[in-house]
N, C-alpha and C. Protein backbone atom coordinates (compact mmCIF):
# COMPACT_ATOMS: atom_id res chain seq x y z
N UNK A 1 -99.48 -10.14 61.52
CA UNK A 1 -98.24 -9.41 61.40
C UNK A 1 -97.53 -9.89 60.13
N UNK A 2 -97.43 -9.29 59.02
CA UNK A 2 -96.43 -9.20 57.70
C UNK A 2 -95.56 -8.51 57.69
N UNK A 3 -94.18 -8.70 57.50
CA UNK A 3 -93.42 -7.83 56.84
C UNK A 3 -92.53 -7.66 55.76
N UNK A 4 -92.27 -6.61 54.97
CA UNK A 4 -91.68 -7.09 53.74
C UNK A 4 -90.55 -5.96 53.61
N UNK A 5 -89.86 -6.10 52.89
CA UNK A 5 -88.66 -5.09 52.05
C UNK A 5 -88.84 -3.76 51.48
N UNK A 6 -88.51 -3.06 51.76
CA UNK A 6 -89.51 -1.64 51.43
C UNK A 6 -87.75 -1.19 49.99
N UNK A 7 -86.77 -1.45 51.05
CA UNK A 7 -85.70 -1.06 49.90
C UNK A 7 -84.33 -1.86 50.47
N UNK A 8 -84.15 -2.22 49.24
CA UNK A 8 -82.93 -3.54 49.01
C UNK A 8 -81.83 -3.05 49.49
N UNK A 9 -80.79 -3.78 50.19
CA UNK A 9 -79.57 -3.57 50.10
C UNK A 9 -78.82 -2.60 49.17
N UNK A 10 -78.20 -1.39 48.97
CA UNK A 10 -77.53 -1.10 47.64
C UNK A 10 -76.32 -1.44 47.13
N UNK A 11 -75.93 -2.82 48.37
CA UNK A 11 -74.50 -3.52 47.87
C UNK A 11 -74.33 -4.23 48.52
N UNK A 12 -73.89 -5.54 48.22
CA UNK A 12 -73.45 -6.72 48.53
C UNK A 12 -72.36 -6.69 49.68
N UNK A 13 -72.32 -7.50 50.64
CA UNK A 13 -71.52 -7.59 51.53
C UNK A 13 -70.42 -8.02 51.22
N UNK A 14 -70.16 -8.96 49.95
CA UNK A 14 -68.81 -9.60 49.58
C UNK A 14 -69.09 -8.89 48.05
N UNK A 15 -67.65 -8.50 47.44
CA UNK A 15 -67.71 -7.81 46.66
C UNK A 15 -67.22 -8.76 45.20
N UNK A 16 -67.76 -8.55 44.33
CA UNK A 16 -66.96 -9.87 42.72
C UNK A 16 -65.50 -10.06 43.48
N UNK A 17 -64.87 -9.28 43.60
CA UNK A 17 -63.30 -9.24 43.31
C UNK A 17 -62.99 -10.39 44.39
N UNK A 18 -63.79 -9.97 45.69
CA UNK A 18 -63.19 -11.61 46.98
C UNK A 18 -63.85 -12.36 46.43
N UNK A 19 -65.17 -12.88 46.02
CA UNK A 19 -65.57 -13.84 45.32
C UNK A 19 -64.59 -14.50 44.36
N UNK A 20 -64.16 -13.72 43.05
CA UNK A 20 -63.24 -14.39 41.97
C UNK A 20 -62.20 -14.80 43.35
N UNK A 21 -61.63 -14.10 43.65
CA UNK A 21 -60.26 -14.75 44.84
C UNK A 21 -60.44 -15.85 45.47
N UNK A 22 -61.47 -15.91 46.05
CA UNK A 22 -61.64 -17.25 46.88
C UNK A 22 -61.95 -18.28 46.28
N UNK A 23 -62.68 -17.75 44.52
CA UNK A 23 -62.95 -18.77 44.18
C UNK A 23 -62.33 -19.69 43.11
N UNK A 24 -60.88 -18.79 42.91
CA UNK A 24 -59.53 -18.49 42.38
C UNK A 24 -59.73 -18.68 40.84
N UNK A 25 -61.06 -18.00 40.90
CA UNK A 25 -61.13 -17.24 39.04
C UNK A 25 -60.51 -16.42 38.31
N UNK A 26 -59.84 -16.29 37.97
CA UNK A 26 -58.87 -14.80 37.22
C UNK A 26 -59.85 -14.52 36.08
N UNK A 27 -60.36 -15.17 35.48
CA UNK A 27 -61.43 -14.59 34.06
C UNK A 27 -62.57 -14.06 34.39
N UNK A 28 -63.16 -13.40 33.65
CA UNK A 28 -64.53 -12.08 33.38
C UNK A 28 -65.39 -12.97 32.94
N UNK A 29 -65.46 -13.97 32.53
CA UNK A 29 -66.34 -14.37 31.44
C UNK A 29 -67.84 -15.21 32.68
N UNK A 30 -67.39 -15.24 34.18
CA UNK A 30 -68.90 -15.89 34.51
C UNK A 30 -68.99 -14.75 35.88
N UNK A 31 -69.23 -13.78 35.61
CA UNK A 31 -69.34 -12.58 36.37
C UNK A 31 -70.30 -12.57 36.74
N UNK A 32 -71.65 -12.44 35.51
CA UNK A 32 -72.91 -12.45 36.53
C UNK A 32 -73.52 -13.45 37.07
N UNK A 33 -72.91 -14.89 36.54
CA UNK A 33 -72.87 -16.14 37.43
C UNK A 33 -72.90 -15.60 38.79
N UNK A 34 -71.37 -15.71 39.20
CA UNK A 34 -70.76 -15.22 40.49
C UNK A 34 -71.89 -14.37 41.22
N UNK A 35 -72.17 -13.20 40.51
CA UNK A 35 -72.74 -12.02 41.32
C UNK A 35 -74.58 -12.49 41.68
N UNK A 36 -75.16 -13.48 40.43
CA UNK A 36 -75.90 -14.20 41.66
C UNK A 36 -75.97 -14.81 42.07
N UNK A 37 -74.70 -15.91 42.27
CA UNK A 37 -74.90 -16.75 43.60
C UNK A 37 -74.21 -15.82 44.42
N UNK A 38 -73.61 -15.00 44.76
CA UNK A 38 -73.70 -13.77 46.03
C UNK A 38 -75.02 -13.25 46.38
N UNK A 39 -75.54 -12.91 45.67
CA UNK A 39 -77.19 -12.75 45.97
C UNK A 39 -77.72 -13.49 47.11
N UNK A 40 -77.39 -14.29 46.03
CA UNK A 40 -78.64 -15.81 46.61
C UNK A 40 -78.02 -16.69 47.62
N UNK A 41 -76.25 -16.49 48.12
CA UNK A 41 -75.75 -16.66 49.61
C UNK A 41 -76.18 -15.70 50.46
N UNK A 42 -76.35 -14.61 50.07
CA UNK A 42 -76.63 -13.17 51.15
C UNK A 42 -78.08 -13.61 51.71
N UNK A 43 -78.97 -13.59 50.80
CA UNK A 43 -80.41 -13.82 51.09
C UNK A 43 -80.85 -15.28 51.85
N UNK A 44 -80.17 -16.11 51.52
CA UNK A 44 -79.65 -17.57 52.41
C UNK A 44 -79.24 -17.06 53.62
N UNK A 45 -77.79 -16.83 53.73
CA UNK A 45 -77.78 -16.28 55.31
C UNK A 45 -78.64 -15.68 56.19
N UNK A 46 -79.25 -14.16 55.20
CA UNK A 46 -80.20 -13.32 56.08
C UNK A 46 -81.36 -14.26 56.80
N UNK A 47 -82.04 -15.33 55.79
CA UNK A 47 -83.24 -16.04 56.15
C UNK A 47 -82.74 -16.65 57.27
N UNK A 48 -81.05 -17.62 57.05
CA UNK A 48 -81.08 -18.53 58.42
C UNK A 48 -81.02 -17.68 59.81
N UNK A 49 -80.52 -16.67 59.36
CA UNK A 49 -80.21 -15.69 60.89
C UNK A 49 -81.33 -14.83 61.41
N UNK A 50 -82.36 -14.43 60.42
CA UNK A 50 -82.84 -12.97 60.93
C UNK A 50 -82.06 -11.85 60.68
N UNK A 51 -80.89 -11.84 60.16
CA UNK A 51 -80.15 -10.65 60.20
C UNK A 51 -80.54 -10.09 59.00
N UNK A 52 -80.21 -8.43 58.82
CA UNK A 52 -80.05 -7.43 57.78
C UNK A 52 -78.60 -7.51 57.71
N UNK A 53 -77.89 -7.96 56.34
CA UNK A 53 -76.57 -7.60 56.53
C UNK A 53 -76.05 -6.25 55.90
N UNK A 54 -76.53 -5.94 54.97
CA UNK A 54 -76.22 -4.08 54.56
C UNK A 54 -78.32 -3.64 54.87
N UNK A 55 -77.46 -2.14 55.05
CA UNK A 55 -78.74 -1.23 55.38
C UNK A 55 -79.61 -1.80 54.54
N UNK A 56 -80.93 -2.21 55.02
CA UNK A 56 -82.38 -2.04 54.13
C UNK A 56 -83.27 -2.13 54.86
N UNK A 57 -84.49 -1.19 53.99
CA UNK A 57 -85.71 -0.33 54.90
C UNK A 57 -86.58 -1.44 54.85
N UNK A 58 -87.21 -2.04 56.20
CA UNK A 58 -88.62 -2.91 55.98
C UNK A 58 -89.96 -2.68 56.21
N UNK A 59 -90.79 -2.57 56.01
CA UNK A 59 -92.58 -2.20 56.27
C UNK A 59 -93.05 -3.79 57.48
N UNK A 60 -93.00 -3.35 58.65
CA UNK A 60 -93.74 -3.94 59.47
C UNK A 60 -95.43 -4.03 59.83
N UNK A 61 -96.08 -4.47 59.44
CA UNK A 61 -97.57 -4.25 59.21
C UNK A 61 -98.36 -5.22 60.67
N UNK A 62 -98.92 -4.67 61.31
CA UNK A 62 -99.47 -4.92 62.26
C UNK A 62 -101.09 -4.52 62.77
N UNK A 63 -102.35 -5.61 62.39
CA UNK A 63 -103.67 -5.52 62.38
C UNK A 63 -104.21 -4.64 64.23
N UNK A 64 -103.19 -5.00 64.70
CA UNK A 64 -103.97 -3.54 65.96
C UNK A 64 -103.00 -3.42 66.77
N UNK A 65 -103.24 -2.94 67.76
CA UNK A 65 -102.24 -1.77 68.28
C UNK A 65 -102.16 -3.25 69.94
N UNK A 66 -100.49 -3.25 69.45
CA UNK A 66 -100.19 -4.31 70.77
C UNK A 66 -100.53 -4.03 72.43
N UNK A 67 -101.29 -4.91 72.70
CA UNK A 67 -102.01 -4.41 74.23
C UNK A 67 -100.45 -3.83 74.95
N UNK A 68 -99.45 -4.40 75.10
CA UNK A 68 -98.70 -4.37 75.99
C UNK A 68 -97.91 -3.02 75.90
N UNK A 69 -97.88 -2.53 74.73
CA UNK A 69 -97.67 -1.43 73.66
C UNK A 69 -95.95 -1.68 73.42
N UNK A 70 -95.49 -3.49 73.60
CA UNK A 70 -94.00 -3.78 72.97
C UNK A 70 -94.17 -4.73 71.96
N UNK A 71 -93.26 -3.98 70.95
CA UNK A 71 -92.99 -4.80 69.49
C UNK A 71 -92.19 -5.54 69.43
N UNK A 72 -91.94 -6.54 68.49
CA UNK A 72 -90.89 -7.18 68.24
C UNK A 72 -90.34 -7.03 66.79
N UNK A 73 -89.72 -6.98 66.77
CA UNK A 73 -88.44 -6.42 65.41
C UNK A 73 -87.97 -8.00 65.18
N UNK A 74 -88.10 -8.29 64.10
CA UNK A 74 -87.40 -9.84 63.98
C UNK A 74 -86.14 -9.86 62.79
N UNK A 75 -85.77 -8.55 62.57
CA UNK A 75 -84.67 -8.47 61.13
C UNK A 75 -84.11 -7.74 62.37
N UNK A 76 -82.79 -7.83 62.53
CA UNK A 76 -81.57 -7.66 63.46
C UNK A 76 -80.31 -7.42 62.77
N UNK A 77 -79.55 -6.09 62.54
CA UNK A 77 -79.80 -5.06 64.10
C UNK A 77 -80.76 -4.14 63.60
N UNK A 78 -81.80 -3.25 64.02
CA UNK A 78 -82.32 -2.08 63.68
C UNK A 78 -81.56 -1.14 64.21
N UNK A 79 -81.40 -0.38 62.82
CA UNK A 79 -80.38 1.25 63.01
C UNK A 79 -80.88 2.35 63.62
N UNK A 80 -82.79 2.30 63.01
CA UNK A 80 -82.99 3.18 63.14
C UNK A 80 -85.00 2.76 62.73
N UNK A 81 -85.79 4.35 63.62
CA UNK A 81 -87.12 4.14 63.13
C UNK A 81 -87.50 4.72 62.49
N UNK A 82 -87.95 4.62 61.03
CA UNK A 82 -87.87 5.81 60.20
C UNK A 82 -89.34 6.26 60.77
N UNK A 83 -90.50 5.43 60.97
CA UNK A 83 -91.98 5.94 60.52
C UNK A 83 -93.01 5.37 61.53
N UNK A 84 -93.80 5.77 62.35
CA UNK A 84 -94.34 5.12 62.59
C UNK A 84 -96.02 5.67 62.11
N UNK A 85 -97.01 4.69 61.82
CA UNK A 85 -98.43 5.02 61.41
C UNK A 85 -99.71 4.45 62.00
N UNK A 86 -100.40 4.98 62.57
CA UNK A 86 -101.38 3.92 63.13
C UNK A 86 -102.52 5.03 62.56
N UNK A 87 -103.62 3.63 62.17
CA UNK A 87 -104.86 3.84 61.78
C UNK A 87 -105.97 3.75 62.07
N UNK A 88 -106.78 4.74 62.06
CA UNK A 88 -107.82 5.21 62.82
C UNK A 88 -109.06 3.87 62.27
N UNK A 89 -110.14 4.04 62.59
CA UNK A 89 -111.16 2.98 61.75
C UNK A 89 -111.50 3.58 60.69
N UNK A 90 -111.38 4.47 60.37
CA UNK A 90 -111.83 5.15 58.62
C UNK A 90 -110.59 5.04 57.98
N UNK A 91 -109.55 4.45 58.57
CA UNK A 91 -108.50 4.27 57.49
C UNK A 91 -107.37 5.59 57.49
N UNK A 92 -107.58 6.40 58.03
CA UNK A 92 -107.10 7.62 58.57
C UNK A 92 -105.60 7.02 59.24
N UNK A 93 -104.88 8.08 58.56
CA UNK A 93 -103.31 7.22 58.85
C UNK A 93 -103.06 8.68 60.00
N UNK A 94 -102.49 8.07 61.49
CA UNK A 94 -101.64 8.89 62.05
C UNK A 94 -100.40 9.09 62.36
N UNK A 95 -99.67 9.51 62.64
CA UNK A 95 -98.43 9.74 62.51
C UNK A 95 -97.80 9.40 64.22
N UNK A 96 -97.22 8.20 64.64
CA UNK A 96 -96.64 8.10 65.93
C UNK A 96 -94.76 8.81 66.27
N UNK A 97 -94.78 9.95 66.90
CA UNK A 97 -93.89 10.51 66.85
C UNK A 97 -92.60 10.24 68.17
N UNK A 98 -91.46 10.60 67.78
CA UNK A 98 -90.17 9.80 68.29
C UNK A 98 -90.77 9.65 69.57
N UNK A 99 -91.34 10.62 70.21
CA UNK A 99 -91.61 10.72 71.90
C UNK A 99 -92.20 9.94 72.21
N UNK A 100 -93.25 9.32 71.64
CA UNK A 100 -94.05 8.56 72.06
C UNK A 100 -93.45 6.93 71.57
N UNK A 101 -92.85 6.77 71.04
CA UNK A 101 -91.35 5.24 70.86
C UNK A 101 -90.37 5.64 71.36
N UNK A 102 -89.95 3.97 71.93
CA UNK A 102 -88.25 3.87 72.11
C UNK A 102 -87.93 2.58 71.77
N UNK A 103 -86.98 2.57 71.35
CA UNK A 103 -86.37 1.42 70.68
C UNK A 103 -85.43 0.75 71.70
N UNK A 104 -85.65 -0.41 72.08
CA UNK A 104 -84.36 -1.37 73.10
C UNK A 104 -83.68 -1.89 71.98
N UNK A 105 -82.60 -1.12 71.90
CA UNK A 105 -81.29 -2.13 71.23
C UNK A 105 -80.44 -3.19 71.86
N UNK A 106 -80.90 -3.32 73.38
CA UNK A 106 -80.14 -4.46 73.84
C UNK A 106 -80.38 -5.94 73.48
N UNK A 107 -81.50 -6.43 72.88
CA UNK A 107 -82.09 -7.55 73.35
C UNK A 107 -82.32 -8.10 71.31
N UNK A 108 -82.71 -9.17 71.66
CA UNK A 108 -82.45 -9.76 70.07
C UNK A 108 -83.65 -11.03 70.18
N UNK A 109 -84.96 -10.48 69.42
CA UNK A 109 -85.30 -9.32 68.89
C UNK A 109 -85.10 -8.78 69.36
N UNK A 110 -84.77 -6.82 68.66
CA UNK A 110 -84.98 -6.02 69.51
C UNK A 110 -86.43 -5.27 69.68
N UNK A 111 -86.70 -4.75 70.67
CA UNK A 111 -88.10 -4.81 70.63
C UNK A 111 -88.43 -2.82 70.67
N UNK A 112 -89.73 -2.76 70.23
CA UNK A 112 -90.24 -0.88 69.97
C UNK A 112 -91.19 -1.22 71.20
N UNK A 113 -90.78 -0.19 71.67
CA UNK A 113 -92.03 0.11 73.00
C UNK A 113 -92.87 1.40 72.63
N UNK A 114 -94.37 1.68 72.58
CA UNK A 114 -95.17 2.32 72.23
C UNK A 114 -95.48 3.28 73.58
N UNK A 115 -95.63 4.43 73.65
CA UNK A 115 -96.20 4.80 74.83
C UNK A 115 -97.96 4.81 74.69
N UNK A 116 -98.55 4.66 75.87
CA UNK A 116 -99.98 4.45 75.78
C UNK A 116 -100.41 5.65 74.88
N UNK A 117 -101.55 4.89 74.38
CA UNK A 117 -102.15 6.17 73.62
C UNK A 117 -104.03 6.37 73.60
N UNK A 118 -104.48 7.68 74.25
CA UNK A 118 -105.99 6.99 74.34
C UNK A 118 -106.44 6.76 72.88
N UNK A 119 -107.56 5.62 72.94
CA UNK A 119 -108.36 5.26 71.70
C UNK A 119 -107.73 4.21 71.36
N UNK A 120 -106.49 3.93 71.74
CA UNK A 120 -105.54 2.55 70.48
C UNK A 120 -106.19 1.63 70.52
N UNK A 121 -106.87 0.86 71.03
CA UNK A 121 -107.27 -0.13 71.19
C UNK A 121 -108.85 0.10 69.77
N UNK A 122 -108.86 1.15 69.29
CA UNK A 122 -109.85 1.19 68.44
C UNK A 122 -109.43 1.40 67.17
N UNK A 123 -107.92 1.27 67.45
CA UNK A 123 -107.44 1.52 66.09
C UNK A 123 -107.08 0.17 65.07
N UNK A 124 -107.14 0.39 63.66
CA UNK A 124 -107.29 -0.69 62.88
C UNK A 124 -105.83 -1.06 62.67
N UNK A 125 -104.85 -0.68 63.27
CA UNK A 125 -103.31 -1.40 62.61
C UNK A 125 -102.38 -0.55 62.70
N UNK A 126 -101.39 -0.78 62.55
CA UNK A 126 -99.80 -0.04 62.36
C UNK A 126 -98.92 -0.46 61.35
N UNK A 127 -98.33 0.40 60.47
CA UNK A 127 -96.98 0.59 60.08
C UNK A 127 -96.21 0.73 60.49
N UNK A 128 -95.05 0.23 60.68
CA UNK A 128 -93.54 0.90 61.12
C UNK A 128 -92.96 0.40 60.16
N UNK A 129 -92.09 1.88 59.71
CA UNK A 129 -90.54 1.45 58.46
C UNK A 129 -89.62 1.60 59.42
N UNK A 130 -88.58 0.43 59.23
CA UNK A 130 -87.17 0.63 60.13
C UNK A 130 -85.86 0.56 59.20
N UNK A 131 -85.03 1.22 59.75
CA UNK A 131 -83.84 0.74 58.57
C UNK A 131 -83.17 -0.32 59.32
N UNK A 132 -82.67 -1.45 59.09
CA UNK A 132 -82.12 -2.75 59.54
C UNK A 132 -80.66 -3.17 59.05
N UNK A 133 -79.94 -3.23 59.68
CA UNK A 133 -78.24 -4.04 58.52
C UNK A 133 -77.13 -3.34 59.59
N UNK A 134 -76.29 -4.13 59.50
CA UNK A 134 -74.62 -3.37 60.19
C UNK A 134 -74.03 -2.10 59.89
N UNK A 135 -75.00 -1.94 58.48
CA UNK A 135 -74.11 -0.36 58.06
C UNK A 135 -74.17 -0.01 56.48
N UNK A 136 -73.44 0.37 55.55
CA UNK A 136 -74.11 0.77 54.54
C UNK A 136 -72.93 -0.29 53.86
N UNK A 137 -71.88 -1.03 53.66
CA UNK A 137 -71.13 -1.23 53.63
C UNK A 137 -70.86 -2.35 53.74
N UNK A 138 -70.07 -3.90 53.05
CA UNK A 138 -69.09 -4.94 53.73
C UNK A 138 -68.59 -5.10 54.38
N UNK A 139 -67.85 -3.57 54.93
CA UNK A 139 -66.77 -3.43 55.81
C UNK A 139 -67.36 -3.46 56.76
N UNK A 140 -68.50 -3.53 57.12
CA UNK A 140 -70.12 -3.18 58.32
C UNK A 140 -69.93 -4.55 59.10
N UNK A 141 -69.90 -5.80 57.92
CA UNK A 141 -70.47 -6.65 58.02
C UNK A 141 -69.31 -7.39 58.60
N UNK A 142 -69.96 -8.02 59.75
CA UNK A 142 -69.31 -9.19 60.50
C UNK A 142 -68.46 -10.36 59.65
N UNK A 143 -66.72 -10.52 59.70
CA UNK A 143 -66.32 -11.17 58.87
C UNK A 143 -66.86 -12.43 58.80
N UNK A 144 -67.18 -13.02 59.84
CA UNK A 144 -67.70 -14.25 59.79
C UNK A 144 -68.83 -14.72 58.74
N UNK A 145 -69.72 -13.87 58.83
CA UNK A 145 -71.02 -13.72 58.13
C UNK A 145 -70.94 -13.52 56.38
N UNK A 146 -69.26 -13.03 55.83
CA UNK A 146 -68.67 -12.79 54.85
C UNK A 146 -68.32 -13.87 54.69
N UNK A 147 -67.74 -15.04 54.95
CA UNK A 147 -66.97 -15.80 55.15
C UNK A 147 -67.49 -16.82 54.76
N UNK A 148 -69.22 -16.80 55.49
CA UNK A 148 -70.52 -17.97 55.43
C UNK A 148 -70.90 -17.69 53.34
N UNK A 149 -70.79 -16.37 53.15
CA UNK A 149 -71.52 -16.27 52.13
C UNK A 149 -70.55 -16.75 50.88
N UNK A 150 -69.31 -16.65 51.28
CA UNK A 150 -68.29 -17.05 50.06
C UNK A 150 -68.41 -18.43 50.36
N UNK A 151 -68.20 -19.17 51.50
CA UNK A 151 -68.41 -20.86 51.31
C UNK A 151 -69.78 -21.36 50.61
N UNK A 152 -70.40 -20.65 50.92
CA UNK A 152 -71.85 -20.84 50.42
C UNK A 152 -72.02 -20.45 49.02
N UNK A 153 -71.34 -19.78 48.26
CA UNK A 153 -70.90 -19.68 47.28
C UNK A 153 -70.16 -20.17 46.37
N UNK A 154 -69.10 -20.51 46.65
CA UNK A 154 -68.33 -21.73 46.49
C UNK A 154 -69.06 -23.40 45.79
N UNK A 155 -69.95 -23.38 47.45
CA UNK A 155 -70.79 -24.19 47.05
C UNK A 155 -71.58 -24.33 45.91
N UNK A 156 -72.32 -23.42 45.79
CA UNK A 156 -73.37 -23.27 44.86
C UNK A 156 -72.53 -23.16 43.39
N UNK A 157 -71.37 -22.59 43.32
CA UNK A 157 -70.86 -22.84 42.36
C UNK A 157 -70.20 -24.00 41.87
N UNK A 158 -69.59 -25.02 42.58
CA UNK A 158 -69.26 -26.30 42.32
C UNK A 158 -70.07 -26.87 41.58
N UNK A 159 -71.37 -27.02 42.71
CA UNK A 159 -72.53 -28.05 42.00
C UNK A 159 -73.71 -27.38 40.82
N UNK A 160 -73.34 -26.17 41.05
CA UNK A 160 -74.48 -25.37 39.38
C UNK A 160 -74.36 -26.55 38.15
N UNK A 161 -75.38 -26.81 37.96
CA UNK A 161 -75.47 -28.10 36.84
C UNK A 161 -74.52 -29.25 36.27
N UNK A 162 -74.40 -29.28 37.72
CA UNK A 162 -73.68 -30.64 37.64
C UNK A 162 -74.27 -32.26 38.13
N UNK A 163 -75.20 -32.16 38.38
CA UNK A 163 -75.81 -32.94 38.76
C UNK A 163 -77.71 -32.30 37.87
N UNK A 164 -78.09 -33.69 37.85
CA UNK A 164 -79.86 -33.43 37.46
C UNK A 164 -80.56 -32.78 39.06
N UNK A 165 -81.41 -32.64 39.15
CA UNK A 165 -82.58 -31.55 39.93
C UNK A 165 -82.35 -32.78 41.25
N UNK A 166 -83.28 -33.94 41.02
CA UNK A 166 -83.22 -35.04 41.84
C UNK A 166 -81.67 -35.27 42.71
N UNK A 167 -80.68 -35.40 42.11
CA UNK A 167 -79.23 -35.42 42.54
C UNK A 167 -78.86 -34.67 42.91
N UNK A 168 -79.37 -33.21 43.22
CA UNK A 168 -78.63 -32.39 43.55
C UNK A 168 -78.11 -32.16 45.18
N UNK A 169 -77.22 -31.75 45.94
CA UNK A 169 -77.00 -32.09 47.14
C UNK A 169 -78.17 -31.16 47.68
N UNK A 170 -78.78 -31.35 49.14
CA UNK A 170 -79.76 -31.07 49.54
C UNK A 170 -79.16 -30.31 51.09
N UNK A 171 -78.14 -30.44 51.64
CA UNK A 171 -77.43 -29.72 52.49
C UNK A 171 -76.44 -28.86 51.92
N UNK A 172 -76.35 -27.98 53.07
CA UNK A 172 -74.82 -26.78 52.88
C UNK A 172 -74.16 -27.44 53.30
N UNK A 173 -72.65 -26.96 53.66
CA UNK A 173 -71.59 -27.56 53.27
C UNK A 173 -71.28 -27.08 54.94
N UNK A 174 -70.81 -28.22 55.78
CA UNK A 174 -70.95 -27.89 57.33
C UNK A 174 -69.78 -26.65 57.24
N UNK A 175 -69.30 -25.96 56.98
CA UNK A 175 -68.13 -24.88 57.57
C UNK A 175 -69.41 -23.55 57.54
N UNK A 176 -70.03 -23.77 56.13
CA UNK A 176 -71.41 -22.78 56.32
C UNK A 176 -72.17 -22.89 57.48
N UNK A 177 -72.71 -23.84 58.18
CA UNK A 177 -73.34 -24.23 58.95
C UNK A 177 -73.26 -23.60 59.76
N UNK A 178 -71.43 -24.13 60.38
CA UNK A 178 -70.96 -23.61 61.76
C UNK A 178 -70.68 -22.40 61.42
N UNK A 179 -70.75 -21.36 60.90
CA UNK A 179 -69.95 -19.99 60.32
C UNK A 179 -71.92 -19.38 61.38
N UNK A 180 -72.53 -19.88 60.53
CA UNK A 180 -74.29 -19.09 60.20
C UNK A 180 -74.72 -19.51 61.89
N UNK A 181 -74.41 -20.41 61.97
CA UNK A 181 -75.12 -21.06 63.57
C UNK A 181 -74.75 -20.01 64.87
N UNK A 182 -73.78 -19.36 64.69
CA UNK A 182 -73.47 -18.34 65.56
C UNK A 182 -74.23 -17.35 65.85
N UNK A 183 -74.89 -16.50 64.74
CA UNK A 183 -75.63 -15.97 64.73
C UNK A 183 -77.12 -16.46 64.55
N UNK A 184 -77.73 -17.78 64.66
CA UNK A 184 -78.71 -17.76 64.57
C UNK A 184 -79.47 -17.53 65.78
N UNK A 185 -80.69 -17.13 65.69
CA UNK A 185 -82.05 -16.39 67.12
C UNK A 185 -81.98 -17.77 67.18
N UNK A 186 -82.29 -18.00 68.56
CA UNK A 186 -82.86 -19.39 69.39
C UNK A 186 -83.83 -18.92 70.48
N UNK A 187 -85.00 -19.48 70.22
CA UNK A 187 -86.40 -19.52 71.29
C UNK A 187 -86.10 -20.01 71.77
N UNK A 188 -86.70 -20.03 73.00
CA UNK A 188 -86.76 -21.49 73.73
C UNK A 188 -87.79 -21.32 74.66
């Protein structure tokens, strides 16, 4: 099971303007500084949580068709299923249609249930594209989770070359911690 990013976010959950504020910059001059360590807090959070925080489409790739015929979704929340594909042994892509999926949005993961299908068990794999994130938007996004990415930001901006590679601090900064820990998946 792989999955990857089919299409990026098309906007940041925290926008320059709360960034400069919080980070009580009034000048233009380290803008695209700023805008990637927002990046690179967003993509930090997403990893510690599992979460999508703005809409983006992912390619779930799966080598055969799950006996039980339930998936697990591990990027949280899924909006939506755009696609589903399963492949025959010649490589023959088929098309799994809404009727035959349903999506449980209660549960985290949330999980795709397959309805039986004859032959699956001879089939070589599945695709599913899902769209994943709170919404298209910041305003989507859980303040808290906004909140994690500007401290985390903050951070990263204090210590940006201020210290050599070796020195550099090796933890987040606990208010990040406790902000991100809320939302993190726990097995058990």
């Amino acid at each position: 099971m792989t999955m990857h990013l089919i299409t990026p976010p098309a906007a940041e959950p925290v926008t320059l303007a709360d960034a400069r504020a919080f980070l009580k910059i009034s000048s233009t001059s380290e803008d695209a500084v700023i805008e990637q360590l927002l990046r690179t807090a967003r993509e930090v959070v997403e990893a510690q949580t599992g979460l999508a925080l703005i809409d983006q489409t992912w390619r779930l790739h799966l080598d055969r068709w799950p006996r039980s015929g339930r998936i697990a979704l591990f990027r949280y929340p899924v909006r939506e299923i755009v696609e589903i594909r399963a492949y025959e042994p010649d490589g023959t892509p088929a098309a799994i249609g809404a009727g035959e999926r349903h999506l449980h949005k209660g549960s985290r993961p949330q999980r795709l249930y397959l309805s039986p299908r004859a032959g699956s068990s001879a089939l070589g794999g599945l695709e599913i594209d899902f769209v994943a994130g709170f919404g298209e938007t910041g305003a989507d996004v859980p303040d808290s989770l906004k909140h994690a990415i500007l401290t985390l930001t903050a951070h990263l901006y204090e210590f940006r070359g201020a210290f050599d590679g070796e020195a550099q601090p090796v933890s987040f900064p606990p208010a990040f911690d406790r902000l991100v820990d809320i939302w993190r998946r726990v097995s058990l």
